[in-house]
Protein backbone atom coordinates (compact mmCIF):
# COMPACT_ATOMS: atom_id res chain seq x y z
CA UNK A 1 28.69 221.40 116.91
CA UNK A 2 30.48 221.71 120.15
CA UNK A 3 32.31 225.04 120.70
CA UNK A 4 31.97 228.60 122.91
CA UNK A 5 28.63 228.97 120.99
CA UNK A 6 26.99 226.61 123.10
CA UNK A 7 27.23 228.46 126.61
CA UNK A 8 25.59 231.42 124.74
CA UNK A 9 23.12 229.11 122.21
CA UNK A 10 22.15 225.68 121.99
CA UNK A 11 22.72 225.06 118.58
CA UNK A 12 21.05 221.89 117.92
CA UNK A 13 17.41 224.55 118.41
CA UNK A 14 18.14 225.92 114.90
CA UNK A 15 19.80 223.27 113.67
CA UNK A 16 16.81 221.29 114.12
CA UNK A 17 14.68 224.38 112.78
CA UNK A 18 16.50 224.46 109.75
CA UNK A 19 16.07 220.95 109.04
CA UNK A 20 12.51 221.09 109.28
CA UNK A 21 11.31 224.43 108.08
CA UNK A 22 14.71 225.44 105.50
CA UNK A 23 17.66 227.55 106.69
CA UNK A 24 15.83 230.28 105.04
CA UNK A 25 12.61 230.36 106.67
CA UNK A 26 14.73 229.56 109.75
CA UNK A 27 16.37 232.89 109.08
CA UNK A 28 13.22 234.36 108.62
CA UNK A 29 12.04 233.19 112.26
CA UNK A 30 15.09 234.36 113.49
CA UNK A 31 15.05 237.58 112.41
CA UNK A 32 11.40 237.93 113.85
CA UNK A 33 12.76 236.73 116.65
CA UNK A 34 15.70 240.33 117.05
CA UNK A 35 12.61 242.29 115.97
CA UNK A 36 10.64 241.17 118.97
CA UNK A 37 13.59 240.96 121.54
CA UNK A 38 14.24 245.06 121.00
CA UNK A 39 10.87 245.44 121.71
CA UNK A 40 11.15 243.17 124.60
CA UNK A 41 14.33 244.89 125.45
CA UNK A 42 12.87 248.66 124.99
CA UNK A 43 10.08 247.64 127.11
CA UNK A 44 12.49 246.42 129.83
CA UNK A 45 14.47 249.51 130.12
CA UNK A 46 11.80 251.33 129.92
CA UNK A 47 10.07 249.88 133.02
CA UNK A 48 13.32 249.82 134.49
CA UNK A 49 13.56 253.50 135.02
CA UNK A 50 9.89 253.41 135.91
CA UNK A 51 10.43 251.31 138.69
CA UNK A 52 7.13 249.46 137.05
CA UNK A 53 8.05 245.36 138.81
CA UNK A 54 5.07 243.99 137.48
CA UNK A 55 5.92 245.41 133.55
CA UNK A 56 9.34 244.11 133.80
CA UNK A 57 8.73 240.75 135.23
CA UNK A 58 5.66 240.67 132.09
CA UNK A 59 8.46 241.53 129.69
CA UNK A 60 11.29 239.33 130.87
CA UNK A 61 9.11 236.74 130.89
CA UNK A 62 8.55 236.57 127.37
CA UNK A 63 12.02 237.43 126.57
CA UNK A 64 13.36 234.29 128.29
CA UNK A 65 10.33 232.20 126.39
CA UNK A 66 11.25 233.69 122.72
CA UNK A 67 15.02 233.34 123.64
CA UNK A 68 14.43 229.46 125.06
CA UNK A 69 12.25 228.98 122.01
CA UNK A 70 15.36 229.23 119.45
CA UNK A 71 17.64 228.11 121.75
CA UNK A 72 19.36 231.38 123.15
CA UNK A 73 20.06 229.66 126.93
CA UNK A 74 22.48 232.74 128.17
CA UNK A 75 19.72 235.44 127.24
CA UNK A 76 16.88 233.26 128.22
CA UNK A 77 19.15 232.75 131.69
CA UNK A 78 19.42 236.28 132.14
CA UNK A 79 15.69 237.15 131.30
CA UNK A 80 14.64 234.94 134.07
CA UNK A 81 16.81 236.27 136.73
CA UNK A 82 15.49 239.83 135.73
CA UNK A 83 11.97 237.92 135.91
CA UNK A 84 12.87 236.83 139.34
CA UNK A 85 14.15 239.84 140.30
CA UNK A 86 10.90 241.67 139.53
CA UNK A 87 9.21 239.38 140.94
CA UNK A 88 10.08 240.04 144.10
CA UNK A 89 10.88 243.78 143.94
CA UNK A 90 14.35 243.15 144.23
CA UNK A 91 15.83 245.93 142.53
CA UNK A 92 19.18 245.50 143.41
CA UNK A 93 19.32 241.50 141.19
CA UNK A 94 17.43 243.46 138.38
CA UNK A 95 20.02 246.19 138.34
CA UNK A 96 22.88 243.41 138.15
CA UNK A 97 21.09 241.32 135.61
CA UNK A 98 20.54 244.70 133.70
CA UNK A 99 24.05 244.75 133.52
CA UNK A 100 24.64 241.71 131.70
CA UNK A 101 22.15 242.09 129.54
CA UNK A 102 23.22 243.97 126.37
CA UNK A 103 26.19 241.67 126.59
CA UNK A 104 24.04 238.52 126.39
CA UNK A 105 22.09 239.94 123.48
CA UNK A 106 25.30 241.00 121.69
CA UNK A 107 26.99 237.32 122.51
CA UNK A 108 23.39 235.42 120.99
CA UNK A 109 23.52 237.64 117.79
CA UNK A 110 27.00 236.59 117.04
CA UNK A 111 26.70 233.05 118.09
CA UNK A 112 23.24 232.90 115.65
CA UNK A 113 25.24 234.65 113.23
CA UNK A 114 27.75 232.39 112.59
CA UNK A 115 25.55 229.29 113.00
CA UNK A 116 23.22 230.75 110.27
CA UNK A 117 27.02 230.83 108.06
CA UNK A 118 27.17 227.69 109.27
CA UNK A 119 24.19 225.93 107.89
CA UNK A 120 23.86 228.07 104.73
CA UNK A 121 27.48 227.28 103.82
């Protein structure tokens, strides 16, 4: 499936999940996979504002794994530049990636969205 999902997902990740596990439990997996990004995502922000590098890069870390994991390439992009970022105290490419970031999230939901449709239909 070629289309403007692809720059935000690679769909052939869930496509291949759903072949192998069932579009439902790949559902399933996805869904675990929103409830673990907001906590990913809360945890983020939330060393953000603390100024805590070490907590963020921890957290963006896994964010980009989970999000590479089913295929979300955008997110998973944007995870490791906030990874980066932390890395080296650079507070200023955090801050911009920051930016981005609800966008990315918002963009990968849709895009899964309508690929789940997709492979249900």
């Amino acid at each position: 499936m070629q289309s403007a999902q692809t720059t935000v997902i690679d769909t052939e990740q869930l496509q291949t999940l759903a072949v192998a596990a069932g579009v439902e439990a790949a559902g399933a997996i996805l869904d675990a996979f929103w409830t673990s990004c907001e906590d990913l995502l809360t945890l983020l922000k939330d060393s953000f504002q603390d100024r805590n590098f070490d907590e963020m890069s921890k957290a963006a870390h896994a964010l980009k794994g989970s999000a590479m994991n089913l295929g979300a390439v955008q997110l998973a992009e944007r995870a490791k530049v906030i990874e980066s970022g932390a890395r080296n105290n650079d507070i200023q490419t955090v801050q911009q990636a920051f930016i981005h970031l609800a966008g990315d999230v918002s963009a990968s939901r849709v895009a899964f969205k309508d690929l789940m449709q997709s492979l249900a239909a």
